[in-house]
Protein backbone atom coordinates (compact mmCIF):
# COMPACT_ATOMS: atom_id res chain seq x y z
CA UNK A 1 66.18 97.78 71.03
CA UNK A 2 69.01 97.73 72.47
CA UNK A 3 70.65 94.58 70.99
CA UNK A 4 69.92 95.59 67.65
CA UNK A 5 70.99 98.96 68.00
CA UNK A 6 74.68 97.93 69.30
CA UNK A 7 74.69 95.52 67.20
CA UNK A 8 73.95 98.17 63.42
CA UNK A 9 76.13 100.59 64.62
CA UNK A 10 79.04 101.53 66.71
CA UNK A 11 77.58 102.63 70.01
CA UNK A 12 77.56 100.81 73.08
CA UNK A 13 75.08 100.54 76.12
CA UNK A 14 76.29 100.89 79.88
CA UNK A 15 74.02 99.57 82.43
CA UNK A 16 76.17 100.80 85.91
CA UNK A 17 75.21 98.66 89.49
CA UNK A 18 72.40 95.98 87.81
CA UNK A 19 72.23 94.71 90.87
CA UNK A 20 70.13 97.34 92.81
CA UNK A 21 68.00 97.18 90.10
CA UNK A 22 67.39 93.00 89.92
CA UNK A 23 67.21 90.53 91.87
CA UNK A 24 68.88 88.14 89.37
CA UNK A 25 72.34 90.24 88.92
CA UNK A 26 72.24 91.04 92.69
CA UNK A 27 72.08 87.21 93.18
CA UNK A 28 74.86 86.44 90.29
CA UNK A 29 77.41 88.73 91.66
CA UNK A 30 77.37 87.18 95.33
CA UNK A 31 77.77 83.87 93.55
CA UNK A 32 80.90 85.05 91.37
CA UNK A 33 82.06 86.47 94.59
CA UNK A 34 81.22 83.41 96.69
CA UNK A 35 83.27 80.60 94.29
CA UNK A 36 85.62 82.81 93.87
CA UNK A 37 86.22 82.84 97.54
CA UNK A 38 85.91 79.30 97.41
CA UNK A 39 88.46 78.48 94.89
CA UNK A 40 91.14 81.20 96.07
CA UNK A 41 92.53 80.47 99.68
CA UNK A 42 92.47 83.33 102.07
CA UNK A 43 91.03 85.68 99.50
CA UNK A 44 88.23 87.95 101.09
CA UNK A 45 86.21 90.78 99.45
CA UNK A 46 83.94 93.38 99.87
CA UNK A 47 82.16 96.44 98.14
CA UNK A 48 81.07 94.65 95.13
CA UNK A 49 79.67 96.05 91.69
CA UNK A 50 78.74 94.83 88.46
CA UNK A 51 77.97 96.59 85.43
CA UNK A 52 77.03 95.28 81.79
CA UNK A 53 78.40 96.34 78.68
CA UNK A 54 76.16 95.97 75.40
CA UNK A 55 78.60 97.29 73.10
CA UNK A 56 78.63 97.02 68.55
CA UNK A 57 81.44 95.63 66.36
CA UNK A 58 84.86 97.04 66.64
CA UNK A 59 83.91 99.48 69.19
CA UNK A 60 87.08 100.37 71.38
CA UNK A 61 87.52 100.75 75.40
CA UNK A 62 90.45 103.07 75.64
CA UNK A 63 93.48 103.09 77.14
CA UNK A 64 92.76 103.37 80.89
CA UNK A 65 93.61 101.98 84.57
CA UNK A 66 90.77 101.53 87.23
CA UNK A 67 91.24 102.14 91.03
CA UNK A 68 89.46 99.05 92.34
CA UNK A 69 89.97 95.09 91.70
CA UNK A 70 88.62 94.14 89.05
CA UNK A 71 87.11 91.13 86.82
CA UNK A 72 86.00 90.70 82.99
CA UNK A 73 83.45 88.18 81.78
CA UNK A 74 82.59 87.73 77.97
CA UNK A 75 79.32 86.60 77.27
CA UNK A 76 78.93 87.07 73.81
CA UNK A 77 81.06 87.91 70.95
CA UNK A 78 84.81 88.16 71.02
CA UNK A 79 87.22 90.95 71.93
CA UNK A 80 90.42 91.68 72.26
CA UNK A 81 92.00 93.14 75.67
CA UNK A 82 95.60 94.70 76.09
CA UNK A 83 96.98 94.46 79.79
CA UNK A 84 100.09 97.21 80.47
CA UNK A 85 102.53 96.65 83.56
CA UNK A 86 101.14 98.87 86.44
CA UNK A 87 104.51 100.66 86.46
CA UNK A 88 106.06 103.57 84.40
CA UNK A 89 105.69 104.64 82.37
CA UNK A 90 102.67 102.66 81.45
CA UNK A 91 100.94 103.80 84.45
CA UNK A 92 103.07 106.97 86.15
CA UNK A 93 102.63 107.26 89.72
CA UNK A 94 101.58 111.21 89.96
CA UNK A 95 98.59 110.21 87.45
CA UNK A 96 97.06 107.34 89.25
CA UNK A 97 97.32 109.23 92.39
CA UNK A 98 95.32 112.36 90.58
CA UNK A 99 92.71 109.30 89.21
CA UNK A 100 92.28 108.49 93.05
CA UNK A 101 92.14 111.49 94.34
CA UNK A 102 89.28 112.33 91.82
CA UNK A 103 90.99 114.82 90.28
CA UNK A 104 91.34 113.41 86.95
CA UNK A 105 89.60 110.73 84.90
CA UNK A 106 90.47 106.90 84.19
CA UNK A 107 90.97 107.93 81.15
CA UNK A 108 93.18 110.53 81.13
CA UNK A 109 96.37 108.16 81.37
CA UNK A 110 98.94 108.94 78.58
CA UNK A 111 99.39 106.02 76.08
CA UNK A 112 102.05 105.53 73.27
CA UNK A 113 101.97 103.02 70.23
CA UNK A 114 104.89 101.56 71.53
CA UNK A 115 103.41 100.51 74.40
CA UNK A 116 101.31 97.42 72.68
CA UNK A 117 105.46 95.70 72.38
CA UNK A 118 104.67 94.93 76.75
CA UNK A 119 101.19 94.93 76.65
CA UNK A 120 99.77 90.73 77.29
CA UNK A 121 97.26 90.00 74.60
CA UNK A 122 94.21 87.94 75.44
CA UNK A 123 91.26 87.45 72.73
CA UNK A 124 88.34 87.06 75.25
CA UNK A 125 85.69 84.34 74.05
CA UNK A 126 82.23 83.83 75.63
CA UNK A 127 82.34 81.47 78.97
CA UNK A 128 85.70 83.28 79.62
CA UNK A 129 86.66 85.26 82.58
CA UNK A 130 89.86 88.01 82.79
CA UNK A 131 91.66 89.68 85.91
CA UNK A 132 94.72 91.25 86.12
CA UNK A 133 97.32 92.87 89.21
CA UNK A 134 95.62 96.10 90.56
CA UNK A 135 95.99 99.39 88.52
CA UNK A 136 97.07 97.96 85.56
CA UNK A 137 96.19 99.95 82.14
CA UNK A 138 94.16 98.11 79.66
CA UNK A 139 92.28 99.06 76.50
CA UNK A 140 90.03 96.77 74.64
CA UNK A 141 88.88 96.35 71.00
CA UNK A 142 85.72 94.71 69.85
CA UNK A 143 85.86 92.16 67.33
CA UNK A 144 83.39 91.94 64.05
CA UNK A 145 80.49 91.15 66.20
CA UNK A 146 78.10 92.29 68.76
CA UNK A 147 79.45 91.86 72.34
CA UNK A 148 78.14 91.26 75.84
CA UNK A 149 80.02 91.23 78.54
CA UNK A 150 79.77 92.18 82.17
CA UNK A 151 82.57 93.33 84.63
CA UNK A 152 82.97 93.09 88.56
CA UNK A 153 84.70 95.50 91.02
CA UNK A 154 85.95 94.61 94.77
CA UNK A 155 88.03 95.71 97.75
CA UNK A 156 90.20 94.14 99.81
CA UNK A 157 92.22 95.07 103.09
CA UNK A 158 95.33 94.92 100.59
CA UNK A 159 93.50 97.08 97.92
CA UNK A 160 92.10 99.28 100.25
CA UNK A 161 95.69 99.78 101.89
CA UNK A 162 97.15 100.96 98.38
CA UNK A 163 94.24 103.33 97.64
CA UNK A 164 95.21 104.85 101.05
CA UNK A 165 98.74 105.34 99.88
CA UNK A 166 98.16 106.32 96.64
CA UNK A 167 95.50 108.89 98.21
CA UNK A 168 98.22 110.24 100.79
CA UNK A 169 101.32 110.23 98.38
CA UNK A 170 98.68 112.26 96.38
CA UNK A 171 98.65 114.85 98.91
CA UNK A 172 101.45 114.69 99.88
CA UNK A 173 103.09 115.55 96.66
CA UNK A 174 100.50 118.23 95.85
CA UNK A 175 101.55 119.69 99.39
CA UNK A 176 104.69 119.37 99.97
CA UNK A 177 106.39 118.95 96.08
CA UNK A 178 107.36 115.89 96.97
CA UNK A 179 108.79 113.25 94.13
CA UNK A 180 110.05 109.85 95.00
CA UNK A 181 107.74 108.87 97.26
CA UNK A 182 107.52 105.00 98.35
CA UNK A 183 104.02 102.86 98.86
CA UNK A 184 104.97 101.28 102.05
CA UNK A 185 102.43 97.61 102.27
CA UNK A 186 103.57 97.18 106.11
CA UNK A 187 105.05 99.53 108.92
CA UNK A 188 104.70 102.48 110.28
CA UNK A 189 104.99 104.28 106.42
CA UNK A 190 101.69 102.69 105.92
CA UNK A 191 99.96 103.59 108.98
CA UNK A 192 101.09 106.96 109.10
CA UNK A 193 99.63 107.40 105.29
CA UNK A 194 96.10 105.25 106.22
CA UNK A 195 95.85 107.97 108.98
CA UNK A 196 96.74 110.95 106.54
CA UNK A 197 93.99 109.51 103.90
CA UNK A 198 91.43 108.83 106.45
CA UNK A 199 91.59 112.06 108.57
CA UNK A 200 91.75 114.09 105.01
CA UNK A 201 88.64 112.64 103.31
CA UNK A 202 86.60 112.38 107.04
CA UNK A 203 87.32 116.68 107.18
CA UNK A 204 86.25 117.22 103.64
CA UNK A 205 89.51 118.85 102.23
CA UNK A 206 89.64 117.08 98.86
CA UNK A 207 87.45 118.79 95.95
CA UNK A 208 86.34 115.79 93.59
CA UNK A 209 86.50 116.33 89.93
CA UNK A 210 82.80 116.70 89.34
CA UNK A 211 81.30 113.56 87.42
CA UNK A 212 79.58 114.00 84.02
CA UNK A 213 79.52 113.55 80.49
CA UNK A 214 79.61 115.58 77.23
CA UNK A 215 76.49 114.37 75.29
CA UNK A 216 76.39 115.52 71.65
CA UNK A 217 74.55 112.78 70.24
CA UNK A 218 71.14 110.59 70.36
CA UNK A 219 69.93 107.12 69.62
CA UNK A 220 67.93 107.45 66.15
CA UNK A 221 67.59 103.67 64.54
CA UNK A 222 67.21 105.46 61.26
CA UNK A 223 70.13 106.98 61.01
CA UNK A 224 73.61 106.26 59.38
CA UNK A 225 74.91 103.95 62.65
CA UNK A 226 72.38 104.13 64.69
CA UNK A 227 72.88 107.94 65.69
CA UNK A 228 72.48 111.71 65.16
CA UNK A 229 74.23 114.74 66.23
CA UNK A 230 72.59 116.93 68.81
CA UNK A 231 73.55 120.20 70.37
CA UNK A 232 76.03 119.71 72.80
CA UNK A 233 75.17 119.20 76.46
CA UNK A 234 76.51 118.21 79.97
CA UNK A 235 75.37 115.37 81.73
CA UNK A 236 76.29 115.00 85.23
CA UNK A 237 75.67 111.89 88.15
């Protein structure tokens, strides 16, 4: 149902962390993980995800940035992705710090038409794999076709180091009105903002946006695309 579906209309199905579901996917993403590790000297990674995207013709993935590493595999169909520098003011620092803190969404970036001039373009084919530097904003746009894909999330000491810093700078700049604040990788800058991070999530002191959804709408295969309008109503994880 679900193939056809995405592939009539313009809706898209999300299947979040497959892998404490099956067997198979759990299997699949310890093997990505595992070559990966193989093939890449000194790389080592932990808290991994995968999630699959089932998603119709021409449907769009909007301009966002996402707080772990990340991967993109292409398993059927085509698309194209847009990758932004992960610097302003593609990606300004006071927003990605809000995204980590939980205060705002992925999504809530700002985005310009003029950004596409410094965006890298890749048209993603099946058998393909994409990963870019941490942070930076992407979008993505379907082509004609149905498309399957599946993406991967991971930590490492290094990208668990700059969450830290973004976290603290976060605070800091909440608390303090600070502006030009600098993401130390080394020294005691970064140790003193690990221990900020650590000691402020471990008391509790950061209010998380809530996580949810706005649903107005519901799967009808007999309707124009797919879909019908429904009263609107809040869906929360």
């Amino acid at each position: 149902m679900r193939w056809r579906l995405s592939e009539k209309g313009t809706s898209g199905s999300f299947c979040n962390s497959p892998r404490t579901s099956r067997a198979a996917t759990a299997t699949c993403l310890r093997d990505v993980y595992a070559e990966i590790e193989d093939r890449v000297p000194g790389f080592k990674s932990y808290k991994h995800k995968m999630s699959i995207l089932i998603s119709s013709p021409k449907v769009q993935v909007y301009y966002h940035a996402d707080v772990p590493g990340q991967t993109l595999w292409q398993v059927r169909g085509t698309k194209r992705v847009y990758v932004y520098p992960n610097t302003a003011p593609f990606l300004p620092q006071p927003n990605m710090e809000k995204i980590v803190l939980g205060e705002a969404h992925e999504i809530s970036l700002p985005y310009a038409p003029w950004y596409d001039d410094y965006a890298e373009v890749i048209d993603l084919e099946p058998g393909r794999m994409l990963h870019w530097p941490l942070n930076c904003p992407h979008r993505i746009v379907n082509a004609d076709c149905l498309n399957v894909s599946f993406t991967t999330e991971h930590m490492t000491d290094e990208l668990r180091n700059a969450y830290a810093v973004n976290y603290a700078n976060g605070i800091l700049r909440r608390a303090l009105g600070a502006e030009n604040l600098t993401r130390p990788t080394s020294g005691a800058g970064l140790y003193a903002r690990l221990g900020l991070a650590a000691a402020h999530k471990a008391l509790g002191l950061q209010a998380r946006r809530r996580s949810g959804f706005k649903i107005d709408f519901k799967v009808d295969p007999a309707a124009p695309f797919s879909v019908r309008t429904v009263p609107a109503f809040d869906l929360h994880k």
